[in-house]
PDB file of N, CA and C in Angstrom:
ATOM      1  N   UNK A   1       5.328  11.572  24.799  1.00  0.00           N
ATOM      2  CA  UNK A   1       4.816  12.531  25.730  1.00  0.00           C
ATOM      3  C   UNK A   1       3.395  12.898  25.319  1.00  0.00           C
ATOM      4  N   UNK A   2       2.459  12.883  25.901  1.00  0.00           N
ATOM      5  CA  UNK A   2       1.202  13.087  25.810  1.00  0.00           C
ATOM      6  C   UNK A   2       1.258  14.780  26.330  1.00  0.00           C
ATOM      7  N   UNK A   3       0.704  15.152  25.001  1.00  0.00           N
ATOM      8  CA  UNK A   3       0.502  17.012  25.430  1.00  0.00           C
ATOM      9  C   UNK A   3      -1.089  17.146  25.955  1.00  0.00           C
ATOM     10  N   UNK A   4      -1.419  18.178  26.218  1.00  0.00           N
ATOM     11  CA  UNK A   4      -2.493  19.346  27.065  1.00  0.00           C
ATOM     12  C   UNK A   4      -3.971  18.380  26.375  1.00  0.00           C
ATOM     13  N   UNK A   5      -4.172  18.171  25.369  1.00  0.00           N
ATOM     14  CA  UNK A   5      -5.171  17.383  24.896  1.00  0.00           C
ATOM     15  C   UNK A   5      -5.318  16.059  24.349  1.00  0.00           C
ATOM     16  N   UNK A   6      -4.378  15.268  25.344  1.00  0.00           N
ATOM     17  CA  UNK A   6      -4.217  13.489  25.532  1.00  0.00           C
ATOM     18  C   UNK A   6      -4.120  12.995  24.257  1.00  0.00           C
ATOM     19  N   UNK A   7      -3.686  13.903  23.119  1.00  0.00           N
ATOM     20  CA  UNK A   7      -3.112  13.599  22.164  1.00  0.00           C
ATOM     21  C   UNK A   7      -1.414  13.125  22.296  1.00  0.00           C
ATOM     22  N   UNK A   8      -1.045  11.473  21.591  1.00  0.00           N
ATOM     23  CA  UNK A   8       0.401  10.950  22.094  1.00  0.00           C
ATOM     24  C   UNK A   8       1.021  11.124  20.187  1.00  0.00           C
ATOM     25  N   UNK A   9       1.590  12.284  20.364  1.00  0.00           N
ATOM     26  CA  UNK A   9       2.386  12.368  19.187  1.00  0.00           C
ATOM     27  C   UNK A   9       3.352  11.495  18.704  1.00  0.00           C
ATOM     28  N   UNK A  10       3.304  11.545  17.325  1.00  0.00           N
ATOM     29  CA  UNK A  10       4.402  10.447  16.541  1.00  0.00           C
ATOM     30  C   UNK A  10       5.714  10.877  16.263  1.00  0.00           C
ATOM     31  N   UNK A  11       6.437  10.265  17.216  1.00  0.00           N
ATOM     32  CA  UNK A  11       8.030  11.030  16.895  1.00  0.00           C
ATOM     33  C   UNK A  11       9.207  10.076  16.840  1.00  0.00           C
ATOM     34  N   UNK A  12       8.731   8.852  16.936  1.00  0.00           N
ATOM     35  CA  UNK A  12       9.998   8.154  16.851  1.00  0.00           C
ATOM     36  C   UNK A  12      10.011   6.658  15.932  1.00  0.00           C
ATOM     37  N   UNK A  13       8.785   7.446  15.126  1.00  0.00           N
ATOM     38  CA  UNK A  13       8.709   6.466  13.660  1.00  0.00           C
ATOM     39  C   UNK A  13       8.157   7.216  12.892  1.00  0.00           C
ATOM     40  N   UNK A  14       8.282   6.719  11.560  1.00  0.00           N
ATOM     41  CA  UNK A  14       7.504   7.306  10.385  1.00  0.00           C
ATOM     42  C   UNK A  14       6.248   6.405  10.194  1.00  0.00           C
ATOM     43  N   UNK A  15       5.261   7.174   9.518  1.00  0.00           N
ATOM     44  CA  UNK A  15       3.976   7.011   9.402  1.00  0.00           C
ATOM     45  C   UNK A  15       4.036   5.103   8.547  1.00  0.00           C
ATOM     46  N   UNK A  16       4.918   5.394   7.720  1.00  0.00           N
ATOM     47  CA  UNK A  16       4.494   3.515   7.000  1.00  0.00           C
ATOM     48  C   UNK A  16       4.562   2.815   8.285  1.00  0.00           C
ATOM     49  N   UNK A  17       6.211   3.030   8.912  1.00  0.00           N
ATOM     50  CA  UNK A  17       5.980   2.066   9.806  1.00  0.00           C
ATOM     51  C   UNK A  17       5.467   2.038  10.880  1.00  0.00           C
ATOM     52  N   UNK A  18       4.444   2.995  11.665  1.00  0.00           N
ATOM     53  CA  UNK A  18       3.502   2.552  11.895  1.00  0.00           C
ATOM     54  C   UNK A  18       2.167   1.983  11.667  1.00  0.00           C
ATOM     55  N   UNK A  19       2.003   2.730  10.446  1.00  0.00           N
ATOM     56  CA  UNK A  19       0.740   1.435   9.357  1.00  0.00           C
ATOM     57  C   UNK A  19       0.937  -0.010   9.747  1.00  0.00           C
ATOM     58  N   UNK A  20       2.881  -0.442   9.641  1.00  0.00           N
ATOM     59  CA  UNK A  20       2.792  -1.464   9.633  1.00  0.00           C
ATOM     60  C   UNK A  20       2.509  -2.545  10.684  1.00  0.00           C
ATOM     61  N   UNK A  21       2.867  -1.561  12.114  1.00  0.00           N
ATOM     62  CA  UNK A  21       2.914  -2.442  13.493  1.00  0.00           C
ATOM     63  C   UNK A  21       1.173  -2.538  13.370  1.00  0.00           C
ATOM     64  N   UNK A  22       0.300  -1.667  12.765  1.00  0.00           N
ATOM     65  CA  UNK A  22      -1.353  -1.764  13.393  1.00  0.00           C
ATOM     66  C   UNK A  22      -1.748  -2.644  12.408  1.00  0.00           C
ATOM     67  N   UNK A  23      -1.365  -2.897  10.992  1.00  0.00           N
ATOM     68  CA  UNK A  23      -1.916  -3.551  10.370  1.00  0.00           C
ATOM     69  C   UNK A  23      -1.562  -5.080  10.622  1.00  0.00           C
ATOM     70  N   UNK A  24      -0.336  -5.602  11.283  1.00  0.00           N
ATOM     71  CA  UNK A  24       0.224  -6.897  11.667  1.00  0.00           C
ATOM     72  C   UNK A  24      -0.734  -7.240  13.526  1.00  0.00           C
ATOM     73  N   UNK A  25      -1.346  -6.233  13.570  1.00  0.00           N
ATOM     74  CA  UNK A  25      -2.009  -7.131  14.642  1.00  0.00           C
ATOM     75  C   UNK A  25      -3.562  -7.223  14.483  1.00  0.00           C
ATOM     76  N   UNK A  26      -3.906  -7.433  13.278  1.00  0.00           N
ATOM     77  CA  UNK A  26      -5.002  -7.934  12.834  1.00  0.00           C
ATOM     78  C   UNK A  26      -4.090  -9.363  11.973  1.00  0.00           C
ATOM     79  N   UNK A  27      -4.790 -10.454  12.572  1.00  0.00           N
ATOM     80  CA  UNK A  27      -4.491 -11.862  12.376  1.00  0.00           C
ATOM     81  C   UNK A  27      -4.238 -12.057  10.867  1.00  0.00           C
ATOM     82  N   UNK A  28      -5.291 -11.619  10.035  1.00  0.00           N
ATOM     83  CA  UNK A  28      -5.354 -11.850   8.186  1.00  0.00           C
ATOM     84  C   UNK A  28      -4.106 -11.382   7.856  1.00  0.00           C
ATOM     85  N   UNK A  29      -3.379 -10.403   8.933  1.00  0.00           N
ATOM     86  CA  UNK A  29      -1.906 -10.030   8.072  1.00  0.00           C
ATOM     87  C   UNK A  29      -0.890 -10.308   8.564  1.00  0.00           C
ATOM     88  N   UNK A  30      -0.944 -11.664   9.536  1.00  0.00           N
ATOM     89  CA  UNK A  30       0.141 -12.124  10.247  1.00  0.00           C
ATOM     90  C   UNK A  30       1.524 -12.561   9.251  1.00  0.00           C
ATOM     91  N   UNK A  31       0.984 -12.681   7.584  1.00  0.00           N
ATOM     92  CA  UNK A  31       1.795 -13.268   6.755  1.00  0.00           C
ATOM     93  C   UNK A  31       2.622 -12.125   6.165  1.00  0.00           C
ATOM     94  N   UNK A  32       2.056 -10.448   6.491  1.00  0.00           N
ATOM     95  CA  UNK A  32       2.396  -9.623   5.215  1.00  0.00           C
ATOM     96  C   UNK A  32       3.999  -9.424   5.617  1.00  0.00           C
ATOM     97  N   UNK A  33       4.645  -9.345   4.307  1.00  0.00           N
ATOM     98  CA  UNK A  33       6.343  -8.979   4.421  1.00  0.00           C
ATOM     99  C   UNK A  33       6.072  -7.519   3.764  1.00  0.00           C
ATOM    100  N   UNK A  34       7.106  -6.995   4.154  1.00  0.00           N
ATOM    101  CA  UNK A  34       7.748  -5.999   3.398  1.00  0.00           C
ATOM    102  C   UNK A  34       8.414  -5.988   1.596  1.00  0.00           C
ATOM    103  N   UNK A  35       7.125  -4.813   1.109  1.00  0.00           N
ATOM    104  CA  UNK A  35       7.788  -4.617  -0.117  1.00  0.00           C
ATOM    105  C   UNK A  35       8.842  -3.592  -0.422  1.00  0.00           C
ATOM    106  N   UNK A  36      10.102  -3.851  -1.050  1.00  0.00           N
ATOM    107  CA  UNK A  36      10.988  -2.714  -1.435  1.00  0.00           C
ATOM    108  C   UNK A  36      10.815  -2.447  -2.906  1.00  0.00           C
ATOM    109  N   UNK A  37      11.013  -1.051  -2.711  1.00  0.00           N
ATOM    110  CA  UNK A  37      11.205  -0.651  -4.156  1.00  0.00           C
ATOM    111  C   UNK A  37      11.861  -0.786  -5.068  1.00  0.00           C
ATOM    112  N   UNK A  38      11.649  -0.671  -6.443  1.00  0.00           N
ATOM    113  CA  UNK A  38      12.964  -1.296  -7.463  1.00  0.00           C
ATOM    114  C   UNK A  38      14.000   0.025  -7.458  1.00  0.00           C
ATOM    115  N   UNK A  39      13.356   0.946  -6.999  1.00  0.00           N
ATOM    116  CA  UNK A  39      14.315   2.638  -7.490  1.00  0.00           C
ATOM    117  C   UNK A  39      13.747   3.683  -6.202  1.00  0.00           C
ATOM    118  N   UNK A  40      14.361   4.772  -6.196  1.00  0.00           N
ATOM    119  CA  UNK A  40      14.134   5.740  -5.236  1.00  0.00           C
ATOM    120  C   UNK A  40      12.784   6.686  -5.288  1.00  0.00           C
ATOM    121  N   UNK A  41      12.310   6.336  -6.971  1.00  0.00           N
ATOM    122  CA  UNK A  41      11.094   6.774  -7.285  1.00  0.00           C
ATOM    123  C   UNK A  41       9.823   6.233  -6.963  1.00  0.00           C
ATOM    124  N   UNK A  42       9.634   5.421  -6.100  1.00  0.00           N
ATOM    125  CA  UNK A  42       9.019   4.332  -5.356  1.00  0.00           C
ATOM    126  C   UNK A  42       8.054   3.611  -6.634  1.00  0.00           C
ATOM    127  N   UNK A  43       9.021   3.130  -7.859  1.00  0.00           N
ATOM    128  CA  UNK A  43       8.402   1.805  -8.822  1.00  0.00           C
ATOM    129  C   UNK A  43       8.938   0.717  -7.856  1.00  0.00           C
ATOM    130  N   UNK A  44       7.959  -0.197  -7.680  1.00  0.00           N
ATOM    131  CA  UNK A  44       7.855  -1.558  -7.015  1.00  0.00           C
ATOM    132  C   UNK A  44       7.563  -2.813  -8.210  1.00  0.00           C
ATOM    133  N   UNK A  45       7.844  -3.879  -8.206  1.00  0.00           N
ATOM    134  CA  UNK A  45       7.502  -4.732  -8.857  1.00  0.00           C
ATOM    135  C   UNK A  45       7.255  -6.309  -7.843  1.00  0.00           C
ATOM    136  N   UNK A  46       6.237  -6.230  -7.784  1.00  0.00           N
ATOM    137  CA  UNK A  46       5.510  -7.571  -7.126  1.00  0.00           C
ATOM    138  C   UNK A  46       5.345  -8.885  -8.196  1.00  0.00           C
ATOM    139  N   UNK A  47       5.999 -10.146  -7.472  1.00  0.00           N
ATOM    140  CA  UNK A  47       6.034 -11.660  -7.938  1.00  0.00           C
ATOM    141  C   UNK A  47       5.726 -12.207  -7.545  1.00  0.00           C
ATOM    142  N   UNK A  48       5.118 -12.047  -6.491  1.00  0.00           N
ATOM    143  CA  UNK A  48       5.281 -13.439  -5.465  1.00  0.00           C
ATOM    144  C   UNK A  48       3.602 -13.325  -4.617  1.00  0.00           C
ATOM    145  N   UNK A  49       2.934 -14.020  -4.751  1.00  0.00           N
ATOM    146  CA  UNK A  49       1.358 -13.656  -3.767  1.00  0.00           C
ATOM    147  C   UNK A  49       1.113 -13.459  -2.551  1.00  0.00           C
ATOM    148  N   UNK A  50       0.805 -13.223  -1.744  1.00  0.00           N
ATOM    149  CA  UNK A  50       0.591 -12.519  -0.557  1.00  0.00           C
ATOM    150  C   UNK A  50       0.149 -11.485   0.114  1.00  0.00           C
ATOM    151  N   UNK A  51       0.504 -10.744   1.323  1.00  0.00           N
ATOM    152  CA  UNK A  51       0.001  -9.783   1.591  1.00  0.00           C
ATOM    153  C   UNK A  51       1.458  -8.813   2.070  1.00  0.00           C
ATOM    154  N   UNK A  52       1.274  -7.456   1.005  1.00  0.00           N
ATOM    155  CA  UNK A  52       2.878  -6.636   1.078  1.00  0.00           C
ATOM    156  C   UNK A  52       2.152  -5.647   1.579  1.00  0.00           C
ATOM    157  N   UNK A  53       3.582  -4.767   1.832  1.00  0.00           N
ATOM    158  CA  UNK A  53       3.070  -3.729   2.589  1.00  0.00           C
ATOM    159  C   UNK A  53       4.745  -2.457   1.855  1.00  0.00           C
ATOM    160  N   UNK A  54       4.463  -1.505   0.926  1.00  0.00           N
ATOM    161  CA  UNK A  54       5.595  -1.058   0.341  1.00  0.00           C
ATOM    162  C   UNK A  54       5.974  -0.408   1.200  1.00  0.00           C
ATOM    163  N   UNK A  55       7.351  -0.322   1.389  1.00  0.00           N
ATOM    164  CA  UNK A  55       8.451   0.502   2.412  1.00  0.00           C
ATOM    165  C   UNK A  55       8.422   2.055   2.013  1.00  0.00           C
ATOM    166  N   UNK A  56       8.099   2.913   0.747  1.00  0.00           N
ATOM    167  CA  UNK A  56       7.712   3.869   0.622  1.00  0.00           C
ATOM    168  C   UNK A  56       6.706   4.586  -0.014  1.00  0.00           C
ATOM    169  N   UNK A  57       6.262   5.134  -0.347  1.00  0.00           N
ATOM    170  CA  UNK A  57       5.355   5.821  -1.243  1.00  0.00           C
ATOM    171  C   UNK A  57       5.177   5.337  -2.386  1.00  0.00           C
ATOM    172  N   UNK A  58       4.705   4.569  -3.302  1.00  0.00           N
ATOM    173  CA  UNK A  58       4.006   3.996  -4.365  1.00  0.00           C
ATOM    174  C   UNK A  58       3.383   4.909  -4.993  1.00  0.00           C
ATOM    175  N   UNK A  59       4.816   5.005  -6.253  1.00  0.00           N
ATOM    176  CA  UNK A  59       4.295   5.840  -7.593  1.00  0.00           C
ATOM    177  C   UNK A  59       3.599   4.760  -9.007  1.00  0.00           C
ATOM    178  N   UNK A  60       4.247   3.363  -8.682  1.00  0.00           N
ATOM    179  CA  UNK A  60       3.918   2.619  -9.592  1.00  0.00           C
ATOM    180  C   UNK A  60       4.492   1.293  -8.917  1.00  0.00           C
ATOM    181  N   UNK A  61       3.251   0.139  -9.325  1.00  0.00           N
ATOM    182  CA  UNK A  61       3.530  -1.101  -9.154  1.00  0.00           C
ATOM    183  C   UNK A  61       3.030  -2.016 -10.236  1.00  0.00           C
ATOM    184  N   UNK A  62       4.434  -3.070 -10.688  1.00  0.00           N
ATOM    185  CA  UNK A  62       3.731  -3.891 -11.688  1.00  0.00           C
ATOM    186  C   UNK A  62       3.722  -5.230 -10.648  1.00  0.00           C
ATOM    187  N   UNK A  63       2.424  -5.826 -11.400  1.00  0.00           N
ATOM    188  CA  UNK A  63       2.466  -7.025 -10.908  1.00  0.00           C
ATOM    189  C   UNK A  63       2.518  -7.943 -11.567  1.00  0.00           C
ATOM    190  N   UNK A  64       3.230  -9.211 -11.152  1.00  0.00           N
ATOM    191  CA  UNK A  64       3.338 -10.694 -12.474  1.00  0.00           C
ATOM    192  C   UNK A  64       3.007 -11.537 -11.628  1.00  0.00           C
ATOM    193  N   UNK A  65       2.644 -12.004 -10.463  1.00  0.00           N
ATOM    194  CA  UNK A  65       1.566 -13.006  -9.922  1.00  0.00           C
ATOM    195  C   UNK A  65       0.399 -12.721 -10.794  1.00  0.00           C
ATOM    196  N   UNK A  66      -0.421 -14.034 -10.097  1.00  0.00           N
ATOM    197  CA  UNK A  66      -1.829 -14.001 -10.185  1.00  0.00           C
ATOM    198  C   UNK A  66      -2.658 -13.377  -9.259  1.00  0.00           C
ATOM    199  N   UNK A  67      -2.211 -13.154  -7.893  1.00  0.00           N
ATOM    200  CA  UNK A  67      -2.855 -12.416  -6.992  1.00  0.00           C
ATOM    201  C   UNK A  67      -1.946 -11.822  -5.973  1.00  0.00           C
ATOM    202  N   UNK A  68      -2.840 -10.725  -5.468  1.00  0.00           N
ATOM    203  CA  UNK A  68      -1.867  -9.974  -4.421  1.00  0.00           C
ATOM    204  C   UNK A  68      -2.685  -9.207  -3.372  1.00  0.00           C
ATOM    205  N   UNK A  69      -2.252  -8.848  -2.355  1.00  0.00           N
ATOM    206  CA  UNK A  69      -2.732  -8.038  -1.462  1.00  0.00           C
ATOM    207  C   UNK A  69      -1.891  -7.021  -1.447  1.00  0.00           C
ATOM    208  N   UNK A  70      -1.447  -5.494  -1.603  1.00  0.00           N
ATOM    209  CA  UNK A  70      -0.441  -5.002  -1.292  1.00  0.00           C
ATOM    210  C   UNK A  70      -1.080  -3.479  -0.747  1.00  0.00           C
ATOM    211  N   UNK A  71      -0.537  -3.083   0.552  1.00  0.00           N
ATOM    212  CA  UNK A  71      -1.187  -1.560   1.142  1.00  0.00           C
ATOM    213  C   UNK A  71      -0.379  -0.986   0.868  1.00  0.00           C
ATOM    214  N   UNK A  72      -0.570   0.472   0.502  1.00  0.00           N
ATOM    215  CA  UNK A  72       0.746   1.606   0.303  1.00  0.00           C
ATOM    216  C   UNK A  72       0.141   2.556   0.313  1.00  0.00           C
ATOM    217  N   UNK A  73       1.059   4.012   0.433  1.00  0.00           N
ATOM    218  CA  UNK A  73       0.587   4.980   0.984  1.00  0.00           C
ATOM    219  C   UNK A  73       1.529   5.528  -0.665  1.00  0.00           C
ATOM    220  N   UNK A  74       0.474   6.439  -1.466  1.00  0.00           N
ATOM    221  CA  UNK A  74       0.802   6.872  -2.551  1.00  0.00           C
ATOM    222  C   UNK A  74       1.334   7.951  -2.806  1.00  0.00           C
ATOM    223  N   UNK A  75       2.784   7.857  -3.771  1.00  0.00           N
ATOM    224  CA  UNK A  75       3.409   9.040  -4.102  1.00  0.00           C
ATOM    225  C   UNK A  75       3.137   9.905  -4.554  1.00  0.00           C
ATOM    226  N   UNK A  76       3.657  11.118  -4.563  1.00  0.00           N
ATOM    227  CA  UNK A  76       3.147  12.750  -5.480  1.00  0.00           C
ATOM    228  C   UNK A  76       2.545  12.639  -6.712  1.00  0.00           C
ATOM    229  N   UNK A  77       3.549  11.716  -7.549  1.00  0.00           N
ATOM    230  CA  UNK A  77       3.365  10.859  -8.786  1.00  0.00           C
ATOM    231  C   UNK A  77       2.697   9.798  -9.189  1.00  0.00           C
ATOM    232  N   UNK A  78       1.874   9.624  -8.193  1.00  0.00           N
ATOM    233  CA  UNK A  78       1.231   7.986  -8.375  1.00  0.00           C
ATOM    234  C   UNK A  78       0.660   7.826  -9.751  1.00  0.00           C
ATOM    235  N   UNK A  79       1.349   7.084 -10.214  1.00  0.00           N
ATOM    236  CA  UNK A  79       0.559   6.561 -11.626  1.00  0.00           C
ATOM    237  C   UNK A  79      -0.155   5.591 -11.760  1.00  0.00           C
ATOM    238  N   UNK A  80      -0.669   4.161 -11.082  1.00  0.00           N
ATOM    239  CA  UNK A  80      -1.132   3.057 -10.290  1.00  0.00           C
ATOM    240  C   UNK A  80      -0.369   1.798 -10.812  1.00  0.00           C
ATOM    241  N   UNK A  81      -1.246   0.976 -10.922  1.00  0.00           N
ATOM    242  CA  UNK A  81      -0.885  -0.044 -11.329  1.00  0.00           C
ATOM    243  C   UNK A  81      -0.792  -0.921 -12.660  1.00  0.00           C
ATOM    244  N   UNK A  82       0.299  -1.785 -12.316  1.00  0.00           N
ATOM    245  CA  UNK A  82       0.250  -2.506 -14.108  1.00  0.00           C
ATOM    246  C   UNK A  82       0.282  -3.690 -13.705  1.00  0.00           C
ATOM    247  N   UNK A  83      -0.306  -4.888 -14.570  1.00  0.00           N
ATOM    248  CA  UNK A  83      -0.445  -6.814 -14.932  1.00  0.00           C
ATOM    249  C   UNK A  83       0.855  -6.609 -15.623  1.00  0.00           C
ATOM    250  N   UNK A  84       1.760  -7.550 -15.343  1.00  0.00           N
ATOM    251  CA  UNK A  84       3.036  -8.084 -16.330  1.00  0.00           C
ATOM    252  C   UNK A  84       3.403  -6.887 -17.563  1.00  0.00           C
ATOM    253  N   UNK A  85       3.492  -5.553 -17.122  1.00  0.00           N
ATOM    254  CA  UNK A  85       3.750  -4.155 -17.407  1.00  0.00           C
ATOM    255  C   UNK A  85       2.249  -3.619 -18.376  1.00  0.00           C
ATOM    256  N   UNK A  86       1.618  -4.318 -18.358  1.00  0.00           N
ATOM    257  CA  UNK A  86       0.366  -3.136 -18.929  1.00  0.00           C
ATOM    258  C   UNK A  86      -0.198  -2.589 -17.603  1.00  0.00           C
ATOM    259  N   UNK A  87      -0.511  -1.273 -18.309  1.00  0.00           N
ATOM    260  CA  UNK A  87      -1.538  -0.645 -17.620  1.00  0.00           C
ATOM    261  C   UNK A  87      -3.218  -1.290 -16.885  1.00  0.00           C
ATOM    262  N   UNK A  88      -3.164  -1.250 -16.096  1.00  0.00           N
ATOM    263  CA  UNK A  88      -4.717  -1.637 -15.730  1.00  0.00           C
ATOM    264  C   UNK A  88      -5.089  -0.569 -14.461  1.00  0.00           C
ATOM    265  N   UNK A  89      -6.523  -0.765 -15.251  1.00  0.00           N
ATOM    266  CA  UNK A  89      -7.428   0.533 -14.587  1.00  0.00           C
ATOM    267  C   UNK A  89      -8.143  -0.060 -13.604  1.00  0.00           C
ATOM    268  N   UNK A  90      -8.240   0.625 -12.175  1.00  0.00           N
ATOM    269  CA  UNK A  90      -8.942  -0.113 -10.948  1.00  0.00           C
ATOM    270  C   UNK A  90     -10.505  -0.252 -11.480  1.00  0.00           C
ATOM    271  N   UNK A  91     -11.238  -1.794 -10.613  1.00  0.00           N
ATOM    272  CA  UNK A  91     -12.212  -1.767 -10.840  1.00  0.00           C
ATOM    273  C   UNK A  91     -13.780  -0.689 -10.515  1.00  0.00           C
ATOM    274  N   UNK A  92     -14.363  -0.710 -10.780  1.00  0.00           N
ATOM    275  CA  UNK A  92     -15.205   0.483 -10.769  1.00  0.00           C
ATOM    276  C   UNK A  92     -15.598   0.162  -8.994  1.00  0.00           C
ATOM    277  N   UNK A  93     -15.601   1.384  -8.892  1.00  0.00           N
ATOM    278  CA  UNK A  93     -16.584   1.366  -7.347  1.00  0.00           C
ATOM    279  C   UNK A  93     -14.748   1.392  -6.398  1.00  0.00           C
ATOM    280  N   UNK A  94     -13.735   1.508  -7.301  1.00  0.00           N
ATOM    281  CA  UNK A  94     -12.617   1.461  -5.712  1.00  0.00           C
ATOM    282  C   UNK A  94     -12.462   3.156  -5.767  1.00  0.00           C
ATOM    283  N   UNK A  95     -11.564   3.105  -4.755  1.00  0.00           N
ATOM    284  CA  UNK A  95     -11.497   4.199  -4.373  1.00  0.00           C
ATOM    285  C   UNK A  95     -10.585   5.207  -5.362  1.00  0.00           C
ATOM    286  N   UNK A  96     -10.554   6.503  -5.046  1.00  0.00           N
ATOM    287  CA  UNK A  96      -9.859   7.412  -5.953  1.00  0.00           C
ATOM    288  C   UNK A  96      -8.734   7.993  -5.129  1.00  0.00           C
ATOM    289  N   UNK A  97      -7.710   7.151  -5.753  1.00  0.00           N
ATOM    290  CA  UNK A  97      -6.102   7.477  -4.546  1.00  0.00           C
ATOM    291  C   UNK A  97      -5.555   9.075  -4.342  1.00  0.00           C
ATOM    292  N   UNK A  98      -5.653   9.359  -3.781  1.00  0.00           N
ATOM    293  CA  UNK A  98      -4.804  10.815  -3.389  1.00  0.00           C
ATOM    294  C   UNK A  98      -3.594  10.543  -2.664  1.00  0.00           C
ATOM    295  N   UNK A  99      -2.865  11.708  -2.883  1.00  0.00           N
ATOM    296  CA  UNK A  99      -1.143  11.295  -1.973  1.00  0.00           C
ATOM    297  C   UNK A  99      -1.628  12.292  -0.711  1.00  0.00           C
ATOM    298  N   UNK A 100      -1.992  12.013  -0.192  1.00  0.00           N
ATOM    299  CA  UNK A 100      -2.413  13.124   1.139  1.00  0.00           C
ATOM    300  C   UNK A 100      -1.592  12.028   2.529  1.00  0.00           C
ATOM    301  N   UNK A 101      -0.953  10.802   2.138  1.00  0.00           N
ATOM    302  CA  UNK A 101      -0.754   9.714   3.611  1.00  0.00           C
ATOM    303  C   UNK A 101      -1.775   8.903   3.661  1.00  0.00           C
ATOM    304  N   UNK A 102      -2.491   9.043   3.514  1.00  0.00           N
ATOM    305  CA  UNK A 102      -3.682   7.866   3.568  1.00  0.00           C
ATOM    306  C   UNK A 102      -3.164   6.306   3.160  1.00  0.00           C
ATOM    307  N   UNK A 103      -3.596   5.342   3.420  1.00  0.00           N
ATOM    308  CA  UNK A 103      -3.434   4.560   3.664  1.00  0.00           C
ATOM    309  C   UNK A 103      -4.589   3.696   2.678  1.00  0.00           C
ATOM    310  N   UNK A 104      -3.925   2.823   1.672  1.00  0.00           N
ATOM    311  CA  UNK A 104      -4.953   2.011   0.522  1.00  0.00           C
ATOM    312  C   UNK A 104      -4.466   0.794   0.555  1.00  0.00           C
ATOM    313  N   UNK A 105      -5.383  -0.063   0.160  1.00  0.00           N
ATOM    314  CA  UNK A 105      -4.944  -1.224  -0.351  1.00  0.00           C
ATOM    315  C   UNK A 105      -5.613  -1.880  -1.418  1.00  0.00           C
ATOM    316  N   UNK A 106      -4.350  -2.230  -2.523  1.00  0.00           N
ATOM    317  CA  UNK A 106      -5.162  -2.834  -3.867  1.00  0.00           C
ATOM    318  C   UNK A 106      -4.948  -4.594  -3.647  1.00  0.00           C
ATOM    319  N   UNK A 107      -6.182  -4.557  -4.122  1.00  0.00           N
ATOM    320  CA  UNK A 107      -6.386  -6.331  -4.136  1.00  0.00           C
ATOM    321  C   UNK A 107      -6.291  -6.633  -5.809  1.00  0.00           C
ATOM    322  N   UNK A 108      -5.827  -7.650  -6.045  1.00  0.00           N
ATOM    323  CA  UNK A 108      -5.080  -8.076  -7.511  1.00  0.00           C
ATOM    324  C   UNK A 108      -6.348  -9.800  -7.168  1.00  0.00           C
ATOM    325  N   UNK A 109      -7.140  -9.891  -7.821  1.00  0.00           N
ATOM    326  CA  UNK A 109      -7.662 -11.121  -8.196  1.00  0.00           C
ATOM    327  C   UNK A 109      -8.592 -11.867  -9.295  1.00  0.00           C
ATOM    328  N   UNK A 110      -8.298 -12.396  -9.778  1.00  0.00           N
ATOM    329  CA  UNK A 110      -9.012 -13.255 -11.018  1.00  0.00           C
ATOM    330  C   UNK A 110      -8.428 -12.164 -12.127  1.00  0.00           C
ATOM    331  N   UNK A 111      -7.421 -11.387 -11.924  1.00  0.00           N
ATOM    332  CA  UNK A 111      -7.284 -10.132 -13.300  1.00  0.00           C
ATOM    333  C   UNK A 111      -7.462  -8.998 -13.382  1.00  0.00           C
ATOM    334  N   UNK A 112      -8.043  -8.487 -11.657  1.00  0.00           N
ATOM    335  CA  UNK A 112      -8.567  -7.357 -11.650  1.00  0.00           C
ATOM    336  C   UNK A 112      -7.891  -6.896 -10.540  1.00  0.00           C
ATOM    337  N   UNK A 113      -8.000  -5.350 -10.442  1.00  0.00           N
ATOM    338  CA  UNK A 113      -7.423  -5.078  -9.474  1.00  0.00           C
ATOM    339  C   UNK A 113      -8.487  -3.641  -8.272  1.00  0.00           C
ATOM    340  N   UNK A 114      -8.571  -3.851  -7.492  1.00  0.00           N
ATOM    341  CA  UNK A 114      -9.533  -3.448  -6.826  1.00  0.00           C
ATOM    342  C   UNK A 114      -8.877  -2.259  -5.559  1.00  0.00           C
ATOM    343  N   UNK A 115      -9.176  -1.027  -5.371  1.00  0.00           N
ATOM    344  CA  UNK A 115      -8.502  -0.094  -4.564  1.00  0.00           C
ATOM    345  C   UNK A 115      -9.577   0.290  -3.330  1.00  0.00           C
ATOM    346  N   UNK A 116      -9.196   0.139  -1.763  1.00  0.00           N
ATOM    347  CA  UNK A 116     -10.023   0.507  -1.111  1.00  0.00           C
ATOM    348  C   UNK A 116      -9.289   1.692  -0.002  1.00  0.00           C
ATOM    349  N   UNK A 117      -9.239   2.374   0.351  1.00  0.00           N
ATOM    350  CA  UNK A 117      -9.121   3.359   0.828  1.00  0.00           C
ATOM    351  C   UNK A 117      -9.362   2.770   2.723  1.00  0.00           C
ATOM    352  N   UNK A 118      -8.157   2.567   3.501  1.00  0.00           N
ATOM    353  CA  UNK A 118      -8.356   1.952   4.521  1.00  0.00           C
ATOM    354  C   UNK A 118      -8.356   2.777   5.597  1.00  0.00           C
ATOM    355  N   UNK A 119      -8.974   2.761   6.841  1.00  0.00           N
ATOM    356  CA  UNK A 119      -9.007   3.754   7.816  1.00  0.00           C
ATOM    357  C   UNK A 119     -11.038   4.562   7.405  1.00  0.00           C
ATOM    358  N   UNK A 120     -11.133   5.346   8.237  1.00  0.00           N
ATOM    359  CA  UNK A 120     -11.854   5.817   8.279  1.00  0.00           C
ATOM    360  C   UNK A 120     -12.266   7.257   7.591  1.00  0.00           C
TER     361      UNK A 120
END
């Protein structure tokens, strides 16, 4: 229902999954699957290369590929990311994650991992 100021409210999905229908109709992410979490605390663990998209809030993700694309919208707790369980610190110049809903995506390549803050 479109109210008094042609604003069409969100009521019959949650915010990831609509991230996910807008981000699958840009072509580069015709490949991305769905990431699930390992626990209810939204730790994820990524293997496999591609482009993910986590099913909830991302407090922590390790990764054991060599590369990754993965967008998530960050938990209360976000602690970021880890290589094959170490810690690694985003490269300089990405963005500085807040849990406000926003919408990020870290790029994992050559060893590094890179955070950009998507949307406007």
């Amino acid at each position: 229902m479109i109210n008094a100021d042609r604003i069409v409210p969100v009521q019959a999905t949650d915010l990831i999954s609509l991230y996910a229908v807008i981000l699958k109709q840009d072509s580069n992410n015709s490949s991305m699957a769905k990431a699930s979490a390992s626990d209810v605390e939204g730790d994820f663990t990524i293997s496999t290369t591609g482009i993910k998209l986590c099913d909830q809030p991302l407090k922590s993700c390790n990764i054991t590929g060599a590369s990754a694309t993965i967008y998530f919208v960050a938990d209360y707790k976000y602690e970021g990311f880890y290589l094959s369980g170490v810690f690694e610190e985003p490269q300089a110049g990405s963005a500085d994650v807040v849990a406000d809903g926003s919408l990020y995506c870290a790029v994992l390549s050559s060893g590094d991992i890179t955070i950009t803050k998507v949307g406007l």
